[in-house]
PDB file of N, CA and C in Angstrom:
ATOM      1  N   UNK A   1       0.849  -1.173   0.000  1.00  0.00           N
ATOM      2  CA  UNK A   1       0.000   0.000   0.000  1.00  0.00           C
ATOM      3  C   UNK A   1       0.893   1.235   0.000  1.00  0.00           C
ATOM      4  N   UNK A   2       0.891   2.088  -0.910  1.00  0.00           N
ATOM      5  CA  UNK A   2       1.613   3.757  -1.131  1.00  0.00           C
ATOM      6  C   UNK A   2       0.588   4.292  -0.315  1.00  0.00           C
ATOM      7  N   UNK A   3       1.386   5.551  -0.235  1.00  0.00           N
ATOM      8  CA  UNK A   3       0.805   6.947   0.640  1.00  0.00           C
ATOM      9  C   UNK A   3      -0.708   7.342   0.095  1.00  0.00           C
ATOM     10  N   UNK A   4      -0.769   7.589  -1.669  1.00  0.00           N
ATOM     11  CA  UNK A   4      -2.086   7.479  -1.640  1.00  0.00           C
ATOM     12  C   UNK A   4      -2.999   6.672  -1.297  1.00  0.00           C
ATOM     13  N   UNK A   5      -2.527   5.431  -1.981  1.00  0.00           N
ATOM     14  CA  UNK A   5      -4.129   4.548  -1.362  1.00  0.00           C
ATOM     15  C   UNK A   5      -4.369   4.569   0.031  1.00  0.00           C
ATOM     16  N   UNK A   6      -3.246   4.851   0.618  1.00  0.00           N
ATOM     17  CA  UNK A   6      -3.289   4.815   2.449  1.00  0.00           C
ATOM     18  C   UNK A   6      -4.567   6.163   2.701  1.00  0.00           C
ATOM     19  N   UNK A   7      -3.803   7.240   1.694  1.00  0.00           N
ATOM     20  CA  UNK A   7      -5.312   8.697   2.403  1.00  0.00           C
ATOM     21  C   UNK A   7      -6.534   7.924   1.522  1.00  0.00           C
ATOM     22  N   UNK A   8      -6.840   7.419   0.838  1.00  0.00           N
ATOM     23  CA  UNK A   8      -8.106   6.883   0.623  1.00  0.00           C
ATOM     24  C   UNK A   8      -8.711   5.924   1.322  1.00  0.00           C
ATOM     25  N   UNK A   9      -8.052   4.848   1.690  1.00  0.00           N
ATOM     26  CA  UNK A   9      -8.725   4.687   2.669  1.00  0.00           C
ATOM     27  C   UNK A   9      -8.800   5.079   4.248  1.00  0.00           C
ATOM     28  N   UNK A  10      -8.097   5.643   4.929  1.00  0.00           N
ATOM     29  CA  UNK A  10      -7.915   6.401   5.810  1.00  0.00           C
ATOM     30  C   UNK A  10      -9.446   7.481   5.190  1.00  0.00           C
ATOM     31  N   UNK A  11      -9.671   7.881   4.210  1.00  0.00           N
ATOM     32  CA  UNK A  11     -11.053   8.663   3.403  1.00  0.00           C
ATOM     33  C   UNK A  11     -12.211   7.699   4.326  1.00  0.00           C
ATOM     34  N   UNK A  12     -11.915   6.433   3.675  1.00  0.00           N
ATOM     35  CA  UNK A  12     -13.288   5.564   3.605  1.00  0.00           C
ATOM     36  C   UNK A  12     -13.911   5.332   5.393  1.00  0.00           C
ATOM     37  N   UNK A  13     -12.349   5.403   5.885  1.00  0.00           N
ATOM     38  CA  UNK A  13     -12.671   4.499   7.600  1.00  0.00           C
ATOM     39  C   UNK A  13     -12.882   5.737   8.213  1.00  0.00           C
ATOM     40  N   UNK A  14     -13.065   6.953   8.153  1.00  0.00           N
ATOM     41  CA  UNK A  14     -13.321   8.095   8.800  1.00  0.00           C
ATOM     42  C   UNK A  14     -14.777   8.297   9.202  1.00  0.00           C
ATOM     43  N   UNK A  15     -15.527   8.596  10.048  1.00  0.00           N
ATOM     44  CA  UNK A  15     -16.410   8.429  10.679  1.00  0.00           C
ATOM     45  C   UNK A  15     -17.441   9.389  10.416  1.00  0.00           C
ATOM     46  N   UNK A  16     -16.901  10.923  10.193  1.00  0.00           N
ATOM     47  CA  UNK A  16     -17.292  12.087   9.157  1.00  0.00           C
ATOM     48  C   UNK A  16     -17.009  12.554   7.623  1.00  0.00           C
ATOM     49  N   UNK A  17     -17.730  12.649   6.810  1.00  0.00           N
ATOM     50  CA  UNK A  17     -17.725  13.155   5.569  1.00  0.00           C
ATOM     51  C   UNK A  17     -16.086  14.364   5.654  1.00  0.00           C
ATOM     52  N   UNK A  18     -15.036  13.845   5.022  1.00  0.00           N
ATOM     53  CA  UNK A  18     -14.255  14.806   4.774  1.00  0.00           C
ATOM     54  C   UNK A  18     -13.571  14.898   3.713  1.00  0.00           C
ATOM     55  N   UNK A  19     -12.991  15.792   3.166  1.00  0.00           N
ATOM     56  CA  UNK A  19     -12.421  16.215   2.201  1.00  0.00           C
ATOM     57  C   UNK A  19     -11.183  15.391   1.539  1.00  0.00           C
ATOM     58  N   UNK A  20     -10.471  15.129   0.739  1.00  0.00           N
ATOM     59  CA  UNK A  20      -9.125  14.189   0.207  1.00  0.00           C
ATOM     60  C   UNK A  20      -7.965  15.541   1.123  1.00  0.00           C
ATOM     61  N   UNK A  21      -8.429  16.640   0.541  1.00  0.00           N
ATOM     62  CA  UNK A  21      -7.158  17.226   1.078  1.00  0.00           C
ATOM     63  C   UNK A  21      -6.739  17.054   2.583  1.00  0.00           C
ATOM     64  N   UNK A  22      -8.224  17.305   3.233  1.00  0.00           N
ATOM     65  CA  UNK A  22      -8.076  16.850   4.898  1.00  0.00           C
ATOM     66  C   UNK A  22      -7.592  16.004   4.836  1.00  0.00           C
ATOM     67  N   UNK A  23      -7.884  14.900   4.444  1.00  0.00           N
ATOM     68  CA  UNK A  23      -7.606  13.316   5.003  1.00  0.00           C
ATOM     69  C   UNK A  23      -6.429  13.355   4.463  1.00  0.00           C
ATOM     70  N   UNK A  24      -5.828  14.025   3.504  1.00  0.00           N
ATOM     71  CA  UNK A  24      -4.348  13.601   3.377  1.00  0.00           C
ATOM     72  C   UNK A  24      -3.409  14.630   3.972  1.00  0.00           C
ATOM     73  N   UNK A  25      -4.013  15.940   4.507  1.00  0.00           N
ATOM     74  CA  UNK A  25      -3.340  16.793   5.784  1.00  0.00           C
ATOM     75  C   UNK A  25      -2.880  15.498   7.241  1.00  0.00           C
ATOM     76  N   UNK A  26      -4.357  15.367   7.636  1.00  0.00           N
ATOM     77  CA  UNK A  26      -4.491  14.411   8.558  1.00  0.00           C
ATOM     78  C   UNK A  26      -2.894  13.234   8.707  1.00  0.00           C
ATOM     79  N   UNK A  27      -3.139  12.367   7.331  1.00  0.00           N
ATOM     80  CA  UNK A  27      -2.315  11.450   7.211  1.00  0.00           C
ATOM     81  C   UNK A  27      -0.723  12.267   7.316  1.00  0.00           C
ATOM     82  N   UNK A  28      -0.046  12.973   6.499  1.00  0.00           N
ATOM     83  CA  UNK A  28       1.154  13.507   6.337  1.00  0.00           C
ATOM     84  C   UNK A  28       1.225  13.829   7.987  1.00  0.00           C
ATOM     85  N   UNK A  29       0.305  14.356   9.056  1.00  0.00           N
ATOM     86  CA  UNK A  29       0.566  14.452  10.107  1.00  0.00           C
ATOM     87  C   UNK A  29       1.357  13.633  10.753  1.00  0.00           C
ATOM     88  N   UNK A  30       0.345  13.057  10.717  1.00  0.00           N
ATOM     89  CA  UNK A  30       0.353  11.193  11.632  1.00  0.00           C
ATOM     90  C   UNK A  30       1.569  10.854  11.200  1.00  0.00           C
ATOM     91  N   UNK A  31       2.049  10.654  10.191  1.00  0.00           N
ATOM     92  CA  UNK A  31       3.523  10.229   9.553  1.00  0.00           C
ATOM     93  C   UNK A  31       4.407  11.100   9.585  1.00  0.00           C
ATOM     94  N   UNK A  32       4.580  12.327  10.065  1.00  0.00           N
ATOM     95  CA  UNK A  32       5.288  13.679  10.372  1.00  0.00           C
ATOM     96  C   UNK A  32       5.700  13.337  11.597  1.00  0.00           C
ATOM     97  N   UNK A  33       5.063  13.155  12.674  1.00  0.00           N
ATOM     98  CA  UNK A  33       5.351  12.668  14.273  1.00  0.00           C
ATOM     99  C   UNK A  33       5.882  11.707  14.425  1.00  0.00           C
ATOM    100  N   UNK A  34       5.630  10.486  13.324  1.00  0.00           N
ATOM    101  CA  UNK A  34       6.272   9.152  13.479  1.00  0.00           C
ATOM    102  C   UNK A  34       7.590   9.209  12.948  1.00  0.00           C
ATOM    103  N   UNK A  35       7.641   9.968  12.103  1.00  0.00           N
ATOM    104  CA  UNK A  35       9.555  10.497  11.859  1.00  0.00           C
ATOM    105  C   UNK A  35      10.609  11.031  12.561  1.00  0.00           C
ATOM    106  N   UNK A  36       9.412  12.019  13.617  1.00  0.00           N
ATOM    107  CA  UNK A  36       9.983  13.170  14.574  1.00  0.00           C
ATOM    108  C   UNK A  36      10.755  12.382  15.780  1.00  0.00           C
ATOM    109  N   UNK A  37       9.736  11.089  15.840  1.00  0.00           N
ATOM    110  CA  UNK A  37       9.731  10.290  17.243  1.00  0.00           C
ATOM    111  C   UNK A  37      10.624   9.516  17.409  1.00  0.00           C
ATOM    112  N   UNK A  38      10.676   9.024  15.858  1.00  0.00           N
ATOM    113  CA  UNK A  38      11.592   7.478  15.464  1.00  0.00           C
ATOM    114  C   UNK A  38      13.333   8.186  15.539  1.00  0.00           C
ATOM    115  N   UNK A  39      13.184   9.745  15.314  1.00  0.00           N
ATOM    116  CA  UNK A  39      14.478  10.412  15.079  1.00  0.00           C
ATOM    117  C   UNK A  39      14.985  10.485  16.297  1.00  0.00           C
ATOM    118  N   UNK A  40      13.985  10.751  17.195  1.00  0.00           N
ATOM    119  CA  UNK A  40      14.776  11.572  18.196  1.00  0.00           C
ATOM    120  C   UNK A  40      14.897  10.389  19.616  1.00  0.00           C
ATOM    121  N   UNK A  41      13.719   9.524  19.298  1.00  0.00           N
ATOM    122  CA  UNK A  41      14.029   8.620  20.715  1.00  0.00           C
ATOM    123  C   UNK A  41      14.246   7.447  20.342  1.00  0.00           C
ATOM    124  N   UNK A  42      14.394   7.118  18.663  1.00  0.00           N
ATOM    125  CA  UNK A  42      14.764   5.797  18.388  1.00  0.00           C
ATOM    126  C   UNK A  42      13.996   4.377  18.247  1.00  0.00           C
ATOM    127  N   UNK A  43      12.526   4.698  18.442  1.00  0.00           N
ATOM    128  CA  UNK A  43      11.506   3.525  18.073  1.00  0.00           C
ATOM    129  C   UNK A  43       9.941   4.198  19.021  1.00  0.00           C
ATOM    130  N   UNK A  44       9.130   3.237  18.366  1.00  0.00           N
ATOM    131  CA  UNK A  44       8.199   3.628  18.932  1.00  0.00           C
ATOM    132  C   UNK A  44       6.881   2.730  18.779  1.00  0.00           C
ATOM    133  N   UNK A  45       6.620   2.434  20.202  1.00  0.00           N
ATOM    134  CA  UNK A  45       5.564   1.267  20.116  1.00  0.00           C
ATOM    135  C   UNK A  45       4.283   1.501  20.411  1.00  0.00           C
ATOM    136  N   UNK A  46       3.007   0.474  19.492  1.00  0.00           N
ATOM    137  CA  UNK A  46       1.895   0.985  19.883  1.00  0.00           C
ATOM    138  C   UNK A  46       1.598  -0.702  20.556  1.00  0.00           C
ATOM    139  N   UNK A  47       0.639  -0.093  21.616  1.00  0.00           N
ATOM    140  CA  UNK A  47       0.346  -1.749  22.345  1.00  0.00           C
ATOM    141  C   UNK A  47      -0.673  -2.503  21.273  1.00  0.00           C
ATOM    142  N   UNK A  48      -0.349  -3.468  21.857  1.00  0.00           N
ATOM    143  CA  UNK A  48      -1.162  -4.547  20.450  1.00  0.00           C
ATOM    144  C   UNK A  48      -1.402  -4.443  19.206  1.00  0.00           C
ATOM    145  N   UNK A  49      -0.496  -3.808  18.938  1.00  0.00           N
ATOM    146  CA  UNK A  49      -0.067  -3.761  17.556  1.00  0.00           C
ATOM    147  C   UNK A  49       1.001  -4.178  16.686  1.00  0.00           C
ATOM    148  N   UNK A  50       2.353  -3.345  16.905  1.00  0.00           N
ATOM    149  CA  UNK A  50       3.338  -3.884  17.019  1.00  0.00           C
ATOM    150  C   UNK A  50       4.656  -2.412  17.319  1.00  0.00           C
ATOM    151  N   UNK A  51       5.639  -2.237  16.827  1.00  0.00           N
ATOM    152  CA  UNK A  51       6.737  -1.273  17.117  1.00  0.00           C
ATOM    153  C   UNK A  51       7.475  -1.479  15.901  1.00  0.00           C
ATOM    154  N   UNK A  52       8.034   0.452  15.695  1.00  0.00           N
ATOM    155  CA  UNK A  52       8.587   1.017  14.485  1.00  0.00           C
ATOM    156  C   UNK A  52      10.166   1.260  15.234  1.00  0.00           C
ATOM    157  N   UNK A  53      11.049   0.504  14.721  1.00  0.00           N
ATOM    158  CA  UNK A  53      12.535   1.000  14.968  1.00  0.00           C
ATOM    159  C   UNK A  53      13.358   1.274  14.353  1.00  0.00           C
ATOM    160  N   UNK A  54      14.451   1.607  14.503  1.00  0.00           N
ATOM    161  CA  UNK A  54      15.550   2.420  13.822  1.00  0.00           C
ATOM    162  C   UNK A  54      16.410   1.192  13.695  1.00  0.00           C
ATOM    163  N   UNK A  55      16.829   0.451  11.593  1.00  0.00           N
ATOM    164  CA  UNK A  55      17.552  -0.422  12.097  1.00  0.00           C
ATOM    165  C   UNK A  55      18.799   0.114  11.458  1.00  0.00           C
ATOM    166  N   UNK A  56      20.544  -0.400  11.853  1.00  0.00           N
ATOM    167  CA  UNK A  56      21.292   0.128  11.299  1.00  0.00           C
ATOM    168  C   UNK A  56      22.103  -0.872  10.574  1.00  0.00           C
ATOM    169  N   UNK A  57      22.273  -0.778   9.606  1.00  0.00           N
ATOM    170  CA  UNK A  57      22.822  -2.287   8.223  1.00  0.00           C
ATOM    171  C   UNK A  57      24.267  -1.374   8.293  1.00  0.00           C
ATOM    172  N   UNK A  58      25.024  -2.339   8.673  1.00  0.00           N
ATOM    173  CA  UNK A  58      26.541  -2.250   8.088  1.00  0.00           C
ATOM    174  C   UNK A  58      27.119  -2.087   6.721  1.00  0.00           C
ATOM    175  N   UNK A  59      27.964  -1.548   6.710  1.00  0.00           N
ATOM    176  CA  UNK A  59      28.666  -1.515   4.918  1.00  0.00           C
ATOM    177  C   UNK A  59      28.870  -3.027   4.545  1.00  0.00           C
ATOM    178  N   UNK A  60      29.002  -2.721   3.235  1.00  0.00           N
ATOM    179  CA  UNK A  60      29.565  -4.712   2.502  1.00  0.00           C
ATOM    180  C   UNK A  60      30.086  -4.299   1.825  1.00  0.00           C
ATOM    181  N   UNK A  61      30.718  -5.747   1.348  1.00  0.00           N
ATOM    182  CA  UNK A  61      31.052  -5.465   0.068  1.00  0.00           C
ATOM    183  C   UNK A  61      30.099  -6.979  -0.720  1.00  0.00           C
ATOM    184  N   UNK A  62      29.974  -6.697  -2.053  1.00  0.00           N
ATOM    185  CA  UNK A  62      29.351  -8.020  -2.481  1.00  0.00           C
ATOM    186  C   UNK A  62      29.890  -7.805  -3.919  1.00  0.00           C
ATOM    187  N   UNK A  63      29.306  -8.929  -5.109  1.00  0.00           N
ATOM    188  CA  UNK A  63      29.924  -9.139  -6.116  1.00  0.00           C
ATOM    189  C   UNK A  63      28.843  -9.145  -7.040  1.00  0.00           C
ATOM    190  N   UNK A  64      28.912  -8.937  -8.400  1.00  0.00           N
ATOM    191  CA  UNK A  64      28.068  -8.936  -9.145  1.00  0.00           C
ATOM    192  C   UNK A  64      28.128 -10.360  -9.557  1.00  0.00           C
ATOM    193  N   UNK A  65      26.793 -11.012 -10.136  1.00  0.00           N
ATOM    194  CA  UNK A  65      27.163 -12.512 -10.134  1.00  0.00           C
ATOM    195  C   UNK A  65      27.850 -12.955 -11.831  1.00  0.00           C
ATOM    196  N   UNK A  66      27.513 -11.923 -12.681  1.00  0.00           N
ATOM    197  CA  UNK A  66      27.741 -12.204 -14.136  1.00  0.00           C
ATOM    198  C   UNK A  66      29.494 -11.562 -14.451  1.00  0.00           C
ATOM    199  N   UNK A  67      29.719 -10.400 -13.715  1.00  0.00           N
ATOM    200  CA  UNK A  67      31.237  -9.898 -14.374  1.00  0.00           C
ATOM    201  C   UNK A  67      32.368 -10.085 -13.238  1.00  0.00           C
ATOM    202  N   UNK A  68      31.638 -10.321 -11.807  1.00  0.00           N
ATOM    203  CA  UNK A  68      32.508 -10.013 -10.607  1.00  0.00           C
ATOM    204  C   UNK A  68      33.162  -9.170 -10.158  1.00  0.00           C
ATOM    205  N   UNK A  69      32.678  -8.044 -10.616  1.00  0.00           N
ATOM    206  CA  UNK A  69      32.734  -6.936 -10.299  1.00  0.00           C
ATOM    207  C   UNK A  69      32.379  -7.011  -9.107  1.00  0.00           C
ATOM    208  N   UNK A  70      33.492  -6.244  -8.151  1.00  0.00           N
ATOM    209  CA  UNK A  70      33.384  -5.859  -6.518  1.00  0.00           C
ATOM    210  C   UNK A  70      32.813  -4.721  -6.084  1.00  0.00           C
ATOM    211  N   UNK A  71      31.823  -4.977  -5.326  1.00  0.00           N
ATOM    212  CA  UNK A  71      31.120  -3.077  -5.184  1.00  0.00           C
ATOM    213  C   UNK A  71      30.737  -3.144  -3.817  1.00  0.00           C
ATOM    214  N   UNK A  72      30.698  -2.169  -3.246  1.00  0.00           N
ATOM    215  CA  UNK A  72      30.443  -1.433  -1.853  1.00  0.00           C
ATOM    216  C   UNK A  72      29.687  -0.760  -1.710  1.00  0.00           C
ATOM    217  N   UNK A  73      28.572  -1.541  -1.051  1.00  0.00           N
ATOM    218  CA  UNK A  73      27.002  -1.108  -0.323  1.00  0.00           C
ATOM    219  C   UNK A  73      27.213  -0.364   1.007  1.00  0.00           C
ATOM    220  N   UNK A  74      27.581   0.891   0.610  1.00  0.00           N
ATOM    221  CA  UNK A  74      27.349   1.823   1.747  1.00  0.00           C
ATOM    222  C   UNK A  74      26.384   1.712   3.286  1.00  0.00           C
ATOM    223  N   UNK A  75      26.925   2.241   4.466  1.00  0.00           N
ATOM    224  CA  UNK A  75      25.839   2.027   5.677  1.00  0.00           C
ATOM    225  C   UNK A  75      24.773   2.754   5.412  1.00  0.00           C
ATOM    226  N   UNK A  76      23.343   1.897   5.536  1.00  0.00           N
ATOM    227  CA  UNK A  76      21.959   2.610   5.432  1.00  0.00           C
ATOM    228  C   UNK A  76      21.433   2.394   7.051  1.00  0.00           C
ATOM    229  N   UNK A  77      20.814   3.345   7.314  1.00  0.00           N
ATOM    230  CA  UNK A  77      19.736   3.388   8.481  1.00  0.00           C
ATOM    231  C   UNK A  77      18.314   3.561   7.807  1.00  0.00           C
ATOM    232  N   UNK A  78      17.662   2.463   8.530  1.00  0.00           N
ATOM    233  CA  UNK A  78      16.033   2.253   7.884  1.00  0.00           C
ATOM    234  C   UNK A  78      15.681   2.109   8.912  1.00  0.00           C
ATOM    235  N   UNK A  79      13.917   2.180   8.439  1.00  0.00           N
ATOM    236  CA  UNK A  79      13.183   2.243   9.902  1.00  0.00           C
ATOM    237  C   UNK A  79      12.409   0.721   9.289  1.00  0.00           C
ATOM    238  N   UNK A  80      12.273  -0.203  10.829  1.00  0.00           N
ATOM    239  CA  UNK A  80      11.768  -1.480  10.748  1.00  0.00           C
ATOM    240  C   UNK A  80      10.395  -1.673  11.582  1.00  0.00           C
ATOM    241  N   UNK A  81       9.363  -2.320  10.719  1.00  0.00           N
ATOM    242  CA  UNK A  81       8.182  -2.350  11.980  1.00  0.00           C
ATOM    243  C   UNK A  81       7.935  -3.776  12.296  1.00  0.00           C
ATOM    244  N   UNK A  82       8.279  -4.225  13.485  1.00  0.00           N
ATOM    245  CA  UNK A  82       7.839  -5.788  14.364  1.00  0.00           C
ATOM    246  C   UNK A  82       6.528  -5.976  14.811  1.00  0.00           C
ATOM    247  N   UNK A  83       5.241  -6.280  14.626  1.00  0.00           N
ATOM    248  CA  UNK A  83       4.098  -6.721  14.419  1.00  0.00           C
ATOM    249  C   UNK A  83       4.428  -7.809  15.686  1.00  0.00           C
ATOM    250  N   UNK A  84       3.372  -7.327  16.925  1.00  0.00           N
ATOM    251  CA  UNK A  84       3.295  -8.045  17.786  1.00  0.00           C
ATOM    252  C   UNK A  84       3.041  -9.455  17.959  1.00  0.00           C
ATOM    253  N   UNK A  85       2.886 -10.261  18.814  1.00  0.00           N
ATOM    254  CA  UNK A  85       2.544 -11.907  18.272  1.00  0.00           C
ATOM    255  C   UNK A  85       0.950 -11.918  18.530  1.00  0.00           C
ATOM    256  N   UNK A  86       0.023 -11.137  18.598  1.00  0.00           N
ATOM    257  CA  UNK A  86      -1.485 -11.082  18.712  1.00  0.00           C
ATOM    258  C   UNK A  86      -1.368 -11.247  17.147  1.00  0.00           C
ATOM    259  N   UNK A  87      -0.857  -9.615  16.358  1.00  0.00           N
ATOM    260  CA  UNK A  87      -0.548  -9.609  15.193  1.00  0.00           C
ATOM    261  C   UNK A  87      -0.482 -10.924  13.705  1.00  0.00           C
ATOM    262  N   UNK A  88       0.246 -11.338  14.835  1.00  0.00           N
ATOM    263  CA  UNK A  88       1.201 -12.387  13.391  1.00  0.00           C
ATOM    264  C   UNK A  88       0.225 -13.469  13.624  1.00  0.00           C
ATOM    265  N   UNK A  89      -0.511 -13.807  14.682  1.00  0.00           N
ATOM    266  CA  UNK A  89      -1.098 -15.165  14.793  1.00  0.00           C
ATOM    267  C   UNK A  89      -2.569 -14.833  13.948  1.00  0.00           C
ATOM    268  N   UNK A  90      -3.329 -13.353  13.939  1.00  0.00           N
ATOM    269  CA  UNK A  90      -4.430 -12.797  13.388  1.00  0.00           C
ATOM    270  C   UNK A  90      -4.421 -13.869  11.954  1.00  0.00           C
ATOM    271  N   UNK A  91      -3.143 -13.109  11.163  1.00  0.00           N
ATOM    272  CA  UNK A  91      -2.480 -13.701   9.964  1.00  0.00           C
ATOM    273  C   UNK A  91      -3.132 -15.225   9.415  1.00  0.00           C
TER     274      UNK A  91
END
């Protein structure tokens, strides 16, 4: 699911008649704080749900499989979400 289909339905599950632009003010919010939060304190959990963290991948090196060419995958920091075990058993 992308950001749009997310404000559409985030549209549909809303309880009052509102606008696309609201509902996608609304949304950019909600995902504005979860950046702010994940930045500054490093994860962030909702109960029975699951938790958004900060993961940090080391540099590599790896090989291309056709010329063997050697190349170097720079360190990335991504954010990871763990889906509680209520979650995964729903599934």
């Amino acid at each position: 699911m992308n950001k749009l289909e997310f404000i559409k339905e985030y549209k549909k599950c809303y309880k009052k008649n509102i606008t696309y632009t609201e509902a996608k003010k609304d949304v950019e919010a909600f995902l504005d704080l979860i950046e702010n939060n994940i930045m500054n304190v490093g994860n962030i959990k909702f109960k029975e749900i699951g938790a958004f963290s900060v993961l940090e991948r080391k540099e590599r090196v790896i090989s291309n499989p056709k010329t063997r060419e050697r190349m170097t995958i720079y360190p990335l920091t991504t954010v990871k979400f763990i889906p509680t075990k209520v979650k995964k058993e729903e599934k």
